[in-house]
C-alpha atoms as a PDB file:
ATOM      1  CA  UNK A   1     256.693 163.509  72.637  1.00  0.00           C
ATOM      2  CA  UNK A   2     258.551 166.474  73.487  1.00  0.00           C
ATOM      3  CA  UNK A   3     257.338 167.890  69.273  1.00  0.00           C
ATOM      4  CA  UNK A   4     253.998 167.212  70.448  1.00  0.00           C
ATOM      5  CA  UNK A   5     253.442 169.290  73.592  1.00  0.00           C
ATOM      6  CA  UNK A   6     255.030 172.486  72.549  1.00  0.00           C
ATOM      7  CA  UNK A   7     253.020 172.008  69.332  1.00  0.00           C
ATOM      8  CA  UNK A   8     249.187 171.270  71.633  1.00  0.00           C
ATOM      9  CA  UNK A   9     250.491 174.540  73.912  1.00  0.00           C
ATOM     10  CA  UNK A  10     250.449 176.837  70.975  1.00  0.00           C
ATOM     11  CA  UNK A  11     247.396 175.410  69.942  1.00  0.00           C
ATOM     12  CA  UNK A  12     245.439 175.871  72.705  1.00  0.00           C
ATOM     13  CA  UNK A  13     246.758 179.371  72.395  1.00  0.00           C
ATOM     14  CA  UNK A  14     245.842 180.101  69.059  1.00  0.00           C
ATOM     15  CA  UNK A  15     242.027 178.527  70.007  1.00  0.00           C
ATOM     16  CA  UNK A  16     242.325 180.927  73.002  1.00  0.00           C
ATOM     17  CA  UNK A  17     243.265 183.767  70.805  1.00  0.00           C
ATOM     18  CA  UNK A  18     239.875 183.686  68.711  1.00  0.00           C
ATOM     19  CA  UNK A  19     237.472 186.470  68.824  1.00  0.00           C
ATOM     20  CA  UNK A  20     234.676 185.572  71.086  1.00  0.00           C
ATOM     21  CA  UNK A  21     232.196 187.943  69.760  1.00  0.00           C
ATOM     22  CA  UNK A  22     228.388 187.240  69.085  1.00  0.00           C
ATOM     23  CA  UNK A  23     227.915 188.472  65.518  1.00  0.00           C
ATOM     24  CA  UNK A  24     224.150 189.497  64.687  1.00  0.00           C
ATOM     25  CA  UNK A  25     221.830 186.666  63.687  1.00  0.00           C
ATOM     26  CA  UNK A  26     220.109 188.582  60.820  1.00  0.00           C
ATOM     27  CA  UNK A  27     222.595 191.937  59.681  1.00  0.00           C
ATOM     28  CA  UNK A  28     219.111 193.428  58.222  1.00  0.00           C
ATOM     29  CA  UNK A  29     218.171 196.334  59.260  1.00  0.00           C
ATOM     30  CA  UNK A  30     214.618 197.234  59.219  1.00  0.00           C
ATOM     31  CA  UNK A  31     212.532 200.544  59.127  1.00  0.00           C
ATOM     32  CA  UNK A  32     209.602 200.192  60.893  1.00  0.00           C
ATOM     33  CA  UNK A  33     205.982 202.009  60.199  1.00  0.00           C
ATOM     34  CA  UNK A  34     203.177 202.113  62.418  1.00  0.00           C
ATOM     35  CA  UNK A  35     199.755 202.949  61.335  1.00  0.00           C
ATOM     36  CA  UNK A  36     197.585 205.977  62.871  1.00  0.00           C
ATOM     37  CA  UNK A  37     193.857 206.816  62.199  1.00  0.00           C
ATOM     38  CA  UNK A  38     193.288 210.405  60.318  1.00  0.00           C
ATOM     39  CA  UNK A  39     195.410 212.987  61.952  1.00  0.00           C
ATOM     40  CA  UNK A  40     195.303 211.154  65.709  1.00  0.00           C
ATOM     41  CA  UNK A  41     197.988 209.396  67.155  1.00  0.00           C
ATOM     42  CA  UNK A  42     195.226 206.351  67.801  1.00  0.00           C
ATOM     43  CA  UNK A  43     196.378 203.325  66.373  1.00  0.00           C
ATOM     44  CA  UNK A  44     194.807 202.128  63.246  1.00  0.00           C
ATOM     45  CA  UNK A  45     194.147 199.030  61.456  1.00  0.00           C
ATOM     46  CA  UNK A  46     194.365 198.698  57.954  1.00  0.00           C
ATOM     47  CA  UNK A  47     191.368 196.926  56.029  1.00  0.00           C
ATOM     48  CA  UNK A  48     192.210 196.576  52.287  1.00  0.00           C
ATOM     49  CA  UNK A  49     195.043 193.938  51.315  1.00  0.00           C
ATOM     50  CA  UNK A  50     198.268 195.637  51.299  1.00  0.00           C
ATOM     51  CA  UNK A  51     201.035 194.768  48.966  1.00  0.00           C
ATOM     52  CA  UNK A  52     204.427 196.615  49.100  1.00  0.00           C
ATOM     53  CA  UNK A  53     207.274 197.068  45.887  1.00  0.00           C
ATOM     54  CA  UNK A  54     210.336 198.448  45.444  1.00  0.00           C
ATOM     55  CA  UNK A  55     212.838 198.330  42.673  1.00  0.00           C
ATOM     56  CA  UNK A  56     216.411 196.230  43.111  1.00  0.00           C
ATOM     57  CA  UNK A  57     219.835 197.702  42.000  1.00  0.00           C
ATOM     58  CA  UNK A  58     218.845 195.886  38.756  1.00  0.00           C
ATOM     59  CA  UNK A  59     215.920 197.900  38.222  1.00  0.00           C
ATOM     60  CA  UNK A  60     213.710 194.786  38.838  1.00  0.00           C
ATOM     61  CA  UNK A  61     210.875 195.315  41.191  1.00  0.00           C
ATOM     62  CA  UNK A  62     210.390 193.621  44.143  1.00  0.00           C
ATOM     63  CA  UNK A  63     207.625 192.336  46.935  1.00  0.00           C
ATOM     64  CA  UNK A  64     209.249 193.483  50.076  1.00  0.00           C
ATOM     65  CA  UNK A  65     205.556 192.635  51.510  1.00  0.00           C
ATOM     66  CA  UNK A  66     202.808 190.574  49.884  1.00  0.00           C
ATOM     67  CA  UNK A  67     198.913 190.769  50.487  1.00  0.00           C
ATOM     68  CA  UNK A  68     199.033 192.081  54.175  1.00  0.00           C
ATOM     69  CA  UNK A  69     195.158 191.967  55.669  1.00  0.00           C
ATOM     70  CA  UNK A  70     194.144 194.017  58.921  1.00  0.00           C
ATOM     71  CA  UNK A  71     198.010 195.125  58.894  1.00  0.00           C
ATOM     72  CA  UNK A  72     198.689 197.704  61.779  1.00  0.00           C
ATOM     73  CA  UNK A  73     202.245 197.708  61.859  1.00  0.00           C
ATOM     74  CA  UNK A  74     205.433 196.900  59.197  1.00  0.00           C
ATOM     75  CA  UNK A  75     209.078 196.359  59.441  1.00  0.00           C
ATOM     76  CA  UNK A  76     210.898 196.655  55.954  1.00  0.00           C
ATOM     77  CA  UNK A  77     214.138 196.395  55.006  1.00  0.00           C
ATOM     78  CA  UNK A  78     216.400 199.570  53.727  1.00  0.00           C
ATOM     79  CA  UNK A  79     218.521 199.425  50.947  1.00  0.00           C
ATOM     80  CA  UNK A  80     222.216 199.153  51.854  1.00  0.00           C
ATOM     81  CA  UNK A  81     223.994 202.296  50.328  1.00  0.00           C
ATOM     82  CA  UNK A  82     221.055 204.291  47.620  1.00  0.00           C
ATOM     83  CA  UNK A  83     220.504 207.399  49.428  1.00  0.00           C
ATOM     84  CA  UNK A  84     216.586 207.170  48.624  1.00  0.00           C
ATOM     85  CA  UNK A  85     214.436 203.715  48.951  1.00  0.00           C
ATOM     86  CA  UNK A  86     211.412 204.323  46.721  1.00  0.00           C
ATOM     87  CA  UNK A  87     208.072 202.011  47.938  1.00  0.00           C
ATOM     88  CA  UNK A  88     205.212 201.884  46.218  1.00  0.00           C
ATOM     89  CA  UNK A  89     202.390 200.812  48.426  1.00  0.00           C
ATOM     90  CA  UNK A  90     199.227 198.803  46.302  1.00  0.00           C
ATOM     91  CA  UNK A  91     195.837 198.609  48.332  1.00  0.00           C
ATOM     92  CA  UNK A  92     193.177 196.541  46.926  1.00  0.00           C
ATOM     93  CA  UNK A  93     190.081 196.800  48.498  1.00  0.00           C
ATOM     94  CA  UNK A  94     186.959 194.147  48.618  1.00  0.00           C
ATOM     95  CA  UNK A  95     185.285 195.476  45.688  1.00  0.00           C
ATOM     96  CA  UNK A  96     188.660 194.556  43.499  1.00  0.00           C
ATOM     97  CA  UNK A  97     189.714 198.458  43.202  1.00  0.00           C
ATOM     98  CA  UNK A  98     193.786 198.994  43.617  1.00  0.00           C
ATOM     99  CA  UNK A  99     195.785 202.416  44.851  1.00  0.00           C
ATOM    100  CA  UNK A 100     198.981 203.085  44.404  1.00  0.00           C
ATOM    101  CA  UNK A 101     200.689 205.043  46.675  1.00  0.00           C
ATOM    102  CA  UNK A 102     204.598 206.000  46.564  1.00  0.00           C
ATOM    103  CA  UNK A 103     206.162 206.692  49.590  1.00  0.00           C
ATOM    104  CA  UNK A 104     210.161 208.365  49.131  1.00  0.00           C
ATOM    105  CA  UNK A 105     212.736 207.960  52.112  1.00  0.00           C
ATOM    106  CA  UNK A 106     215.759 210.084  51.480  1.00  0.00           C
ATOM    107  CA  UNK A 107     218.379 208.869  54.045  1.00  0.00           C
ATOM    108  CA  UNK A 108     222.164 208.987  54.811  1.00  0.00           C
ATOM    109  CA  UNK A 109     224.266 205.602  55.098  1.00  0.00           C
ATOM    110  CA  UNK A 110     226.796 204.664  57.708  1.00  0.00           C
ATOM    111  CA  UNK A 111     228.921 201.899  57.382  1.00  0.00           C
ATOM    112  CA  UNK A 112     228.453 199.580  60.820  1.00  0.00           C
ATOM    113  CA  UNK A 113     231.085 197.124  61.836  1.00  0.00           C
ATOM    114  CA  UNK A 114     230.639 194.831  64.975  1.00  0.00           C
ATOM    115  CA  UNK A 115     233.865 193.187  64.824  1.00  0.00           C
ATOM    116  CA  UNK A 116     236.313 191.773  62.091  1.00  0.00           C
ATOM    117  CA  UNK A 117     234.655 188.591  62.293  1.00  0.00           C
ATOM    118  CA  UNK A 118     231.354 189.999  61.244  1.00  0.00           C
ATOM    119  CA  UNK A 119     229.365 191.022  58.042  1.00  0.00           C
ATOM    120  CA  UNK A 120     229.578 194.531  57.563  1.00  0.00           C
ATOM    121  CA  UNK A 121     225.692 196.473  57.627  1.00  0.00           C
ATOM    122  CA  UNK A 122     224.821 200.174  57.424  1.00  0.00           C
ATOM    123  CA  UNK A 123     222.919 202.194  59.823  1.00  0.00           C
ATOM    124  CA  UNK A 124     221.057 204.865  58.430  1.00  0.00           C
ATOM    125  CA  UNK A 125     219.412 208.414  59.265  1.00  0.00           C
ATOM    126  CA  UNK A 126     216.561 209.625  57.632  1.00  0.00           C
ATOM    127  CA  UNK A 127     216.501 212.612  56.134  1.00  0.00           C
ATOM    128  CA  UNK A 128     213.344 213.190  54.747  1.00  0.00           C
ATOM    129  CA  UNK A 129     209.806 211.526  53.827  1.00  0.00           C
ATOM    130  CA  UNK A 130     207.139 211.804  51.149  1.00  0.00           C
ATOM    131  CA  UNK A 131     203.952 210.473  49.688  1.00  0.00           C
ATOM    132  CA  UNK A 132     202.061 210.788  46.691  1.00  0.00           C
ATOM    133  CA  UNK A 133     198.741 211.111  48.663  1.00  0.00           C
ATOM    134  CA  UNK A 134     196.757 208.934  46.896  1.00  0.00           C
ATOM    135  CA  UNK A 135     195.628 206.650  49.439  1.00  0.00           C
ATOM    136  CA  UNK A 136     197.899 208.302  51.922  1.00  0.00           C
ATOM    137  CA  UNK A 137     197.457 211.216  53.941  1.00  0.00           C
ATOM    138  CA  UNK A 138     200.834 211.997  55.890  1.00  0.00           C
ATOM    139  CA  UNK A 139     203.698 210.086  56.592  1.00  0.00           C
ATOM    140  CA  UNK A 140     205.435 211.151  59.964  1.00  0.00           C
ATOM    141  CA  UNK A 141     208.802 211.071  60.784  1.00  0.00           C
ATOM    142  CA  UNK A 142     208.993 209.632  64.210  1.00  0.00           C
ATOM    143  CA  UNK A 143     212.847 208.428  64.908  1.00  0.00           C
ATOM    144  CA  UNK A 144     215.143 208.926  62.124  1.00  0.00           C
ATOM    145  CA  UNK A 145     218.103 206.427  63.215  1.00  0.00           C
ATOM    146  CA  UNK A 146     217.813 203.270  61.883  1.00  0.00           C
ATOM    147  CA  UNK A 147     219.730 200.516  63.877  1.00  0.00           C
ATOM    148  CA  UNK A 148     219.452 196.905  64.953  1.00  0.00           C
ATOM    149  CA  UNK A 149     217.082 198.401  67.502  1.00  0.00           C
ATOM    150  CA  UNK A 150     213.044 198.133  66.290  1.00  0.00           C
ATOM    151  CA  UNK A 151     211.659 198.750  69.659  1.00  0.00           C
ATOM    152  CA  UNK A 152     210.195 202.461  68.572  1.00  0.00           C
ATOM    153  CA  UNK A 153     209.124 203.227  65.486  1.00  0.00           C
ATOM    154  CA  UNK A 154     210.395 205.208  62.693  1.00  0.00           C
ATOM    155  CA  UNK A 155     207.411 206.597  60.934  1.00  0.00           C
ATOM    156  CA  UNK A 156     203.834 206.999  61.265  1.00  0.00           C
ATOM    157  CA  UNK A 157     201.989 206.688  58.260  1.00  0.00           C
ATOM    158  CA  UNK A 158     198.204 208.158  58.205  1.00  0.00           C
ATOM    159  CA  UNK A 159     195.674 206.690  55.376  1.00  0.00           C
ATOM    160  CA  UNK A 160     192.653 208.488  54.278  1.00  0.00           C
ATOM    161  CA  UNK A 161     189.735 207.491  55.599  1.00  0.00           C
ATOM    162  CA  UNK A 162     188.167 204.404  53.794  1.00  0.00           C
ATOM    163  CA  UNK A 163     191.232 202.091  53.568  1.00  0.00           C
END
């Protein structure tokens, strides 16, 4: 008996000792785009079917958004540690006729750490933005730090008019 309660002390201790820190749910962190109408600040909704790519380390492209319809907002995911994420934006319209647009996001990467007992995830600050202009007329940088926090945006992308 007297083993056991020096033993259930340091126990208790050790339990007590643990790191009592809530980690993130989801580590992602995600860029988020709001749509304008021409050159106004207006909000805009988009009305052809919107389909976003971008390649994987692999070179493998992916669907980091598939078929969006009367889309007036997007959060997407950054790449961890490439110092440019390269999307290429599709829009099919009713008739059946697809644009491809390529939007560029240069960007710095910061290593983020909430606590030991955490996955590690990168912040990131944009350093520049640019579009082919295809279907596209301007993308706007609006907030260039990129954190857990998606309550502003962080660009402002203006279509032509007829998408």
């Amino acid at each position: 008996m007297r083993r056991i309660i020096p033993l259930l002390v340091i126990t208790i201790a050790l339990l007590a000792a643990c790191s009592s820190i809530d980690c993130p749910f989801n580590n992602t962190v995600y860029s988020q785009y709001t749509l304008a109408k021409g050159n106004s600040l207006d909000p805009d909704t988009l009305s052809d079917t919107l389909t976003i790519f971008t390649k994987r380390s692999n070179g493998q492209d992916t669907i980091i958004y598939n078929k969006g319809v009367k889309t007036t907002r997007l959060n997407l995911p950054m790449s961890y540690t490439r110092n440019e994420d390269v999307l290429v934006f599709q829009l099919k319209d009713t008739l059946g006729n697809i644009v491809h647009d390529t939007i560029k996001v240069s960007k710095t990467n910061t290593p983020h750490f909430e606590s030991v007992d955490c996955d590690m995830t990168y912040f990131h600050t944009i350093t520049a933005v640019s579009t082919s202009k295809h279907a596209i007329d301007s993308v706007v940088l609006i907030n260039p730090n990129v954190t857990y926090d998606t309550s502003s945006p962080h660009f402002r992308i203006h279509f032509k008019s007829g998408h």
